[in-house]
Protein backbone atom coordinates (compact mmCIF):
# COMPACT_ATOMS: atom_id res chain seq x y z
CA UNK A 1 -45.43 -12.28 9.55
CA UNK A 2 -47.09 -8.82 9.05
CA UNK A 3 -44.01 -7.20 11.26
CA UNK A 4 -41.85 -8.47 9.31
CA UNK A 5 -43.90 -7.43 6.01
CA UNK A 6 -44.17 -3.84 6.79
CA UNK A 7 -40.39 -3.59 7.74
CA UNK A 8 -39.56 -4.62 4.12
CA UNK A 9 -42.37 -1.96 2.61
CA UNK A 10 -40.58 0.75 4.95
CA UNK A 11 -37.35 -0.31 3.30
CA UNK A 12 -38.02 -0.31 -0.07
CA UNK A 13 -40.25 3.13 0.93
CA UNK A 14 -37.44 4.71 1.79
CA UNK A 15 -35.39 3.28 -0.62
CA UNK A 16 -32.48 1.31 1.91
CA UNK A 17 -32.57 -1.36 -0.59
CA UNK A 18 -31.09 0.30 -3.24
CA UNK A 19 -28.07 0.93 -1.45
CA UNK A 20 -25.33 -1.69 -2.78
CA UNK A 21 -23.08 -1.25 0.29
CA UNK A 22 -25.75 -1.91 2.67
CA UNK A 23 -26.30 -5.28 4.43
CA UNK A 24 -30.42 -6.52 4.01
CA UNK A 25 -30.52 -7.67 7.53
CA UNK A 26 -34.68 -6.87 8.18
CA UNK A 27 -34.93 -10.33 9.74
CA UNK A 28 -32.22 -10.43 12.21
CA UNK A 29 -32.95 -6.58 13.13
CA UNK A 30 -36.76 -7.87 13.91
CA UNK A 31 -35.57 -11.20 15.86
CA UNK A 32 -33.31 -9.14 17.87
CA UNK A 33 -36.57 -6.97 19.01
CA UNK A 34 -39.04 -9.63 19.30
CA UNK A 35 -37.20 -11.77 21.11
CA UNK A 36 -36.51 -8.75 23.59
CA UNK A 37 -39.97 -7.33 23.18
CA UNK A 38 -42.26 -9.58 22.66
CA UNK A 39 -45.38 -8.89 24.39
CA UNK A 40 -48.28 -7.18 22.32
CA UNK A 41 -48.37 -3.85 24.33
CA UNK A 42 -44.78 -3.40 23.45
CA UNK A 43 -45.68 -2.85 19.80
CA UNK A 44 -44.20 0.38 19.22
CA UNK A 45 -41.02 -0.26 21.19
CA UNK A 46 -40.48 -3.28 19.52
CA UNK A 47 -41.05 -1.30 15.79
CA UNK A 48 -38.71 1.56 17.10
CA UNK A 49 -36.22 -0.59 17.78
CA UNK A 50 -36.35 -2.60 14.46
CA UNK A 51 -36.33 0.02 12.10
CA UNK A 52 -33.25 1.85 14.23
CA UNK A 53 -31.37 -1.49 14.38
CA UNK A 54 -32.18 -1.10 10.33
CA UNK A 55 -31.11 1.91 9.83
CA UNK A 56 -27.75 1.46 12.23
CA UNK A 57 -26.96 -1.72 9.75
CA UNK A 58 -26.73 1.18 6.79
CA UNK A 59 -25.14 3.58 8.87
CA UNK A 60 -22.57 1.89 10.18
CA UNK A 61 -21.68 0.03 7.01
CA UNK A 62 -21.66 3.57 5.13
CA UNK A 63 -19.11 4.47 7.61
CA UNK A 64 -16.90 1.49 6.92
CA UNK A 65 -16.70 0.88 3.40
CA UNK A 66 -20.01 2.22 1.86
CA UNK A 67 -18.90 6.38 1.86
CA UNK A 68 -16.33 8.83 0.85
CA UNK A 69 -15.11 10.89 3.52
CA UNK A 70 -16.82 13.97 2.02
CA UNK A 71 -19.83 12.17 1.75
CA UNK A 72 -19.75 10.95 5.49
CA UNK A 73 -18.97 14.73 6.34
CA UNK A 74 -21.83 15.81 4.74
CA UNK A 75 -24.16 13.38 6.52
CA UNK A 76 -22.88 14.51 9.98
CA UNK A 77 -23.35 18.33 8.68
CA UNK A 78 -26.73 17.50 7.54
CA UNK A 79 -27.84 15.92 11.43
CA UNK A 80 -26.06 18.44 12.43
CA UNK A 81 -28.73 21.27 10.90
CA UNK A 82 -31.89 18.74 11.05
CA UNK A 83 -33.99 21.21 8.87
CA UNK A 84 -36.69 20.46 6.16
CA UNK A 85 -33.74 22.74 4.21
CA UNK A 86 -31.64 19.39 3.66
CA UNK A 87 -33.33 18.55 0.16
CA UNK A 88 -31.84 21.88 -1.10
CA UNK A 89 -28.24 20.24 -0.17
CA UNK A 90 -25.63 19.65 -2.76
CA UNK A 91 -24.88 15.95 -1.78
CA UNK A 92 -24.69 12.57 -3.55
CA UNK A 93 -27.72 10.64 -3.73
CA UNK A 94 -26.53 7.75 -0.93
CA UNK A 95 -26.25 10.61 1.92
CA UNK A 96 -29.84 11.75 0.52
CA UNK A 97 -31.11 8.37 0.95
CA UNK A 98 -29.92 7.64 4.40
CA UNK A 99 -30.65 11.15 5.77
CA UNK A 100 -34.37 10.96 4.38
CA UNK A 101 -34.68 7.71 6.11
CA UNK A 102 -33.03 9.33 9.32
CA UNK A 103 -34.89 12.60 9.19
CA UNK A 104 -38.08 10.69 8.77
CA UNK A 105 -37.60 7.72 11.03
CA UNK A 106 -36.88 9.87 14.12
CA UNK A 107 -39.27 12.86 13.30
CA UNK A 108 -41.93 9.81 13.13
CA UNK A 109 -40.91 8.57 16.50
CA UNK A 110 -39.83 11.89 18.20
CA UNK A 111 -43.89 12.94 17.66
CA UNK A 112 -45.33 9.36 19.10
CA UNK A 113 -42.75 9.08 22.20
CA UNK A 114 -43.41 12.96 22.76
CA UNK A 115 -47.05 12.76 23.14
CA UNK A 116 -46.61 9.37 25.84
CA UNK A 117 -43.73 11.32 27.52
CA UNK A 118 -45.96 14.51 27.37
CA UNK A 119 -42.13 16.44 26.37
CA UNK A 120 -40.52 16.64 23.82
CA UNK A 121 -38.28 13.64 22.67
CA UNK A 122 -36.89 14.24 19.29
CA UNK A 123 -34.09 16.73 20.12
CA UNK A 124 -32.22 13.71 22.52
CA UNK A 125 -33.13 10.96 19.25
CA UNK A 126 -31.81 13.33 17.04
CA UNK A 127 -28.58 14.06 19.57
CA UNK A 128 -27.93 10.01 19.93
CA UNK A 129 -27.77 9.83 16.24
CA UNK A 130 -25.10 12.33 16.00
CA UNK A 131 -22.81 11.22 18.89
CA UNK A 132 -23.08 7.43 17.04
CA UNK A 133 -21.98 9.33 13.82
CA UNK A 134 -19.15 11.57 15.36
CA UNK A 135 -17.86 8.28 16.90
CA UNK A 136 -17.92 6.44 13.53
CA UNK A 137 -16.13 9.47 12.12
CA UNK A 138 -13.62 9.13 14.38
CA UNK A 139 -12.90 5.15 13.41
CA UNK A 140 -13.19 6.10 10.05
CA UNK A 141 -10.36 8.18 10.29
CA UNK A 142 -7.94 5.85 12.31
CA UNK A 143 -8.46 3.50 8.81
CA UNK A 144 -8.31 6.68 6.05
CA UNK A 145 -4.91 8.42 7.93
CA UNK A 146 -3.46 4.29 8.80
CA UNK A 147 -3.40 5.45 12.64
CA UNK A 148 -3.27 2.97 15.81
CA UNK A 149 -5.37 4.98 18.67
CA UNK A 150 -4.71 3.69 22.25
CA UNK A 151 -6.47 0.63 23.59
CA UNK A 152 -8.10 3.24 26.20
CA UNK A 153 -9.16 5.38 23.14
CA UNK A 154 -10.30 2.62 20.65
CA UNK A 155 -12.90 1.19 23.87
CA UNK A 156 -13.83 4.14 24.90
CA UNK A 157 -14.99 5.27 21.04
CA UNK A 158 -16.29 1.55 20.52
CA UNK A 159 -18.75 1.46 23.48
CA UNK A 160 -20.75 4.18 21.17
CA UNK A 161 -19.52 3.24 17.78
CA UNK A 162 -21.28 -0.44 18.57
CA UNK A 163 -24.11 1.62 17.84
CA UNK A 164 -26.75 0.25 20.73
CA UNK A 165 -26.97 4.08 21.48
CA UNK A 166 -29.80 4.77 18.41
CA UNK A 167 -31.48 0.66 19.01
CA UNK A 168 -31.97 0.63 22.61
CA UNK A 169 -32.45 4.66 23.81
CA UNK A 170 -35.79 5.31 21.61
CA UNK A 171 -37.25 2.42 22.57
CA UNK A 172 -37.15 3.19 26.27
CA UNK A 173 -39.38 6.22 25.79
CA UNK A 174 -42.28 3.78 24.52
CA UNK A 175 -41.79 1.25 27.39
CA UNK A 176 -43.94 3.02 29.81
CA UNK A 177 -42.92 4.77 32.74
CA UNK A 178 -41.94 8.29 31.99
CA UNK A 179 -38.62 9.57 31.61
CA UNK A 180 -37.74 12.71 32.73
CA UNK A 181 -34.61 14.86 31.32
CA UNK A 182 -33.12 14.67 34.94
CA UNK A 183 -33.19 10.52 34.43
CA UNK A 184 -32.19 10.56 30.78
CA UNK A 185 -28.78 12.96 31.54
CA UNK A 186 -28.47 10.90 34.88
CA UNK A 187 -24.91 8.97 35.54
CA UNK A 188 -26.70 5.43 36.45
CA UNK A 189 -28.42 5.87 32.86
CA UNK A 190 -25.68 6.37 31.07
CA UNK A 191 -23.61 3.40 32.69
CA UNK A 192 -26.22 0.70 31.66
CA UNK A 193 -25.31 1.63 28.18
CA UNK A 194 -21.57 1.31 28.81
CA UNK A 195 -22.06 -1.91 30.88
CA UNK A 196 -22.82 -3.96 27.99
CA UNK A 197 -20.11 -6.13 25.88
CA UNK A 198 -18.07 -3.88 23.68
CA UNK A 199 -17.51 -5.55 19.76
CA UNK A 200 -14.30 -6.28 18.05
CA UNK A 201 -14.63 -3.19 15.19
CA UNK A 202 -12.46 -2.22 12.39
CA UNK A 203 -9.41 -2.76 14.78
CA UNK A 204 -9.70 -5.75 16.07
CA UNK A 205 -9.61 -5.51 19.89
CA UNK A 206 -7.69 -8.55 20.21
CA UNK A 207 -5.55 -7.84 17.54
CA UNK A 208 -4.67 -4.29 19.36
CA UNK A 209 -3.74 -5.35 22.64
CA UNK A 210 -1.45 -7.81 21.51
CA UNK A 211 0.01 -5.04 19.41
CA UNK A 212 0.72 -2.55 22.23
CA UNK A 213 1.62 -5.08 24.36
CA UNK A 214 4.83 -5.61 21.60
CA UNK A 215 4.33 -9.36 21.28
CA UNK A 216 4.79 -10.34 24.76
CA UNK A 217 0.72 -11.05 25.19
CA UNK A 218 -0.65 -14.37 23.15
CA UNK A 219 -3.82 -14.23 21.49
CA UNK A 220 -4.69 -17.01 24.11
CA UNK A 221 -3.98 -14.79 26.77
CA UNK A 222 -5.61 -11.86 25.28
CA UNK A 223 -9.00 -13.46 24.31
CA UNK A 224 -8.85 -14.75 27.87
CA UNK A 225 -7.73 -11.25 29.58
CA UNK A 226 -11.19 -9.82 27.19
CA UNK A 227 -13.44 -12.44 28.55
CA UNK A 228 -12.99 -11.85 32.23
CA UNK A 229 -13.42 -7.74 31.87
CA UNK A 230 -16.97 -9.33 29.69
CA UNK A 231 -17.93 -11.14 32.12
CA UNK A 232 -17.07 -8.46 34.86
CA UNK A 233 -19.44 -5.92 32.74
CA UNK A 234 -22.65 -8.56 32.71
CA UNK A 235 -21.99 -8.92 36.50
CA UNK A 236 -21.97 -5.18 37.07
CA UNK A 237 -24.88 -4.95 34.86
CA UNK A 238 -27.07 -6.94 36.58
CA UNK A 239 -26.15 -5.57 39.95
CA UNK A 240 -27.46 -2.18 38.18
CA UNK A 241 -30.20 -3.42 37.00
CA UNK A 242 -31.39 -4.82 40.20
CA UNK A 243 -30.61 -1.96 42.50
CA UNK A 244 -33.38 -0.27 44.02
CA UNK A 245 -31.70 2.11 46.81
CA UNK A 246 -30.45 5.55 45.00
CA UNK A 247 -32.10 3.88 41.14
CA UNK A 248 -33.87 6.93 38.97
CA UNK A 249 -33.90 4.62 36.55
CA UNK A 250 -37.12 2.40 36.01
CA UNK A 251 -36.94 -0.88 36.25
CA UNK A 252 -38.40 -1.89 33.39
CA UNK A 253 -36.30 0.24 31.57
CA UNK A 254 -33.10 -1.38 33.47
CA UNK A 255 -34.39 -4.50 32.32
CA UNK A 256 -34.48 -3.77 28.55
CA UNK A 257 -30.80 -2.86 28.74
CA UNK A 258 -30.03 -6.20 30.37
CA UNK A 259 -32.05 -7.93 27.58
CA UNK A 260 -30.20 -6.33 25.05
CA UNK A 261 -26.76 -7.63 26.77
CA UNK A 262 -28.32 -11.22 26.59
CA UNK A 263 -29.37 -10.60 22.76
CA UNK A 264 -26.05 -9.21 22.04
CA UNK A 265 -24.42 -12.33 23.90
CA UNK A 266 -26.81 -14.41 21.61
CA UNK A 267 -25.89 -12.81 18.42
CA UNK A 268 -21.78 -12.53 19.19
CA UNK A 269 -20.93 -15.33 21.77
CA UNK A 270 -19.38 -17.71 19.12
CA UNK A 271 -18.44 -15.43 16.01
CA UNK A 272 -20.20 -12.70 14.37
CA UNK A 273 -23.66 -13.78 14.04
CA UNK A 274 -25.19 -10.64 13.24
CA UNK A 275 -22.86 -10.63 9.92
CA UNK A 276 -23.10 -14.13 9.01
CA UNK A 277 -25.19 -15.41 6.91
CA UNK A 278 -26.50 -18.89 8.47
CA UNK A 279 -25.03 -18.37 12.12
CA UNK A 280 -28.40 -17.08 13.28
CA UNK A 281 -30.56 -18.88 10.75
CA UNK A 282 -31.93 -21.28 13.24
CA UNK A 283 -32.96 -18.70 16.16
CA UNK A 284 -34.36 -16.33 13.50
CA UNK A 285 -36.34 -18.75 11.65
CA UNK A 286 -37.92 -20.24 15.30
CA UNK A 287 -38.91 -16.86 16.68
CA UNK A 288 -40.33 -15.39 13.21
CA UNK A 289 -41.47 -17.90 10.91
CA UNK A 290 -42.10 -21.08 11.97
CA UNK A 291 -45.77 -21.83 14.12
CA UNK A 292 -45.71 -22.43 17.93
CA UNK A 293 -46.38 -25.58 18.53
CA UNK A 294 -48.64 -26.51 21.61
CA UNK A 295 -48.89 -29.86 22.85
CA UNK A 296 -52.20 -31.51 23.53
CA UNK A 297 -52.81 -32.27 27.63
C-alpha cells in the first residue's frame, strides 16, 4: 500500500529507524488510523494521525527505557524553545533525532491545518507535545527516585501520559468543521479526551491499588473494580458524544474521539496488542494488505 510506503520513507527520512530503543510499529500506527479514518477525503487526518501515533511510539519508549534523564531534560528544554536555534544545541544525537522529527512533523502540519482553520494551529500542536512530555517526565521520575505516587496521582498523570493527546488532537483540525480557540480550551473538549480507557503504564494500575489497599483487595477484585469505572467512561463517552443541547464541540469531531475509544478497546481489550508482536497480526494484515474481496450477485 502506497500509505503505508511513504510512512516507512518518512521514517527512514528522518532517521526513527536508527533508533535501537525504538519500537518499528509503522503498520499498527497506520491500521489504527485507517480503520478510524478511512474514507478518501480524510487523507490528511488519517496521515497526521499516523505519523504522530509514530512518533508517540519513540517518544514514549525514550521516556521509559530509551533516555538518560539529562537527555530527556534536554528534549523537554528543546520543545520548550521550538526555535530553528535547536541544531546549535549541545545534545546527544538520539534527542537530535527525535526533536528534528518533532520540530518538522508539527511545523509540517501546524502550516496545512492553519491554512483550513484560517488561524494559526501550531502553537496548541506544539503545546500538546509538551504537556505529553512533562507527564512522561513525571513517570519517569516515580521509576529513577523508586517512588509510589497515589492512585489519584498515577490516573490523573496516565490519562495524558497514554499519549492520545499528540494522535487524536491534530487530526481534529483536518476533519472539517472549524475549530475555534474558544472550542479547543472548552471543558466538554477536554473531557472527551479524559473519557477514554486509561492504560496500565510503568506502574501497573492493578498492581497499585492492590498495594495501597495493603493486601486486603485481590487482583480478582481489582481487575473487576477497573472494569466497571471502564465501562462507566465508554458510557459517559458516548452520552458526550451524542449530546447536542449546550455541545461546542462538532460532531464529527466527537465522533473521532469515540472511534479512537473503540480502536483503543481493539488494540488493549485482551492484553497489550499494540506491544505484541502477533496479537494484532490478523486485524492489521485484513485492513492493510490483503484485497477486498467482493462477491459476485
Amino acid at each position: 500500500m502506497m500509505a503505508l510506503f511513504h510512512l516507512d520513507s518518512w521514517v527512514k527520512e528522518n532517521k526513527l529507524d536508527q533508533l535501537e530503543f525504538a519500537r518499528q510499529k509503522q503498520a499498527y500506527c497506520y491500521f489504527s488510523a485507517a480503520a478510524t479514518l478511512f474514507s478518501p477525503e480524510m487523507s490528511e487526518a488519517r496521515m497526521s494521525w499516523a505519523k504522530n501515533s509514530i512518533l508517540t511510539t519513540v517518544v514514549d519508549d525514550f521516556f521509559d527505557f530509551g533516555g538518560s534523564r539529562e537527555e530527556l531534560e534536554s528534549l523537554i528544554s528543546l520543545v520548550e524553545k521550538w526555535d530553528g536555534t535547536w541544531k546549535e544545541e549541545s545534545c546527544s544525537e538520539q534527542v537530535k533525532i527525535i526533536f528534528s522529527a518533532l520540530f518538522n512533523t508539527i511545523n509540517e502540519h501546524g502550516i496545512r491545518a492553519s491554512a483550513l482553520q484560517q488561524r494559526s494551529i501550531t502553537h496548541h500542536l506544539v503545546e500538546i507535545w509538551l504537556t505529553l512530555m512533562k507527564s512522561m517526565m513525571k513517570e519517569a521520575e516515580w521509576t529513577l527516585n523508586k517512588e509510589v505516587p497515589s492512585l489519584d496521582e498515577y490516573m490523573l498523570n496516565g490519562y495524558v501520559s497514554f499519549a492520545l493527546g499528540p494522535i487524536i488532537l491534530p487530526a481534529l483540525y483536518f476533519v472539517g468543521p472549524q475549530l475555534p480557540e474558544y472550542v479547543v480550551n472548552h471543558p466538554e473538549y477536554q473531557n472527551l479526551l479524559k473519557l477514554r480507557e486509561g492504560k496500565e503504564g510503568k506502574l501497573n494500575s492493578v498492581s497499585l491499588r492492590i498495594l495501597r489497599s495493603h493486601g486486603s483487595a485481590s487482583e480478582e477484585e481489582v481487575k473487576k473494580e477497573m472494569q466497571r469505572a471502564i465501562d462507566g467512561s465508554r458510557t459517559e463517552l458516548l452520552r458526550l458524544v451524542l449530546q447536542q443541547d449546550g455541545s461546542v464541540v462538532p460532531r464529527p469531531c466527537k465522533d473521532l474521539f469515540w472511534k479512537m475509544c473503540r480502536i483503543l478497546h481493539v488494540f488493549y481489550m485482551k492484553t497489550d496488542g499494540f506491544t505484541s508482536p502477533k496479537e494484532m497480526l490478523g486485524a492489521v494484515n485484513s485492513v492493510i494488505h490483503e484485497p477486498l474481496k467482493v462477491s459476485h450477485i
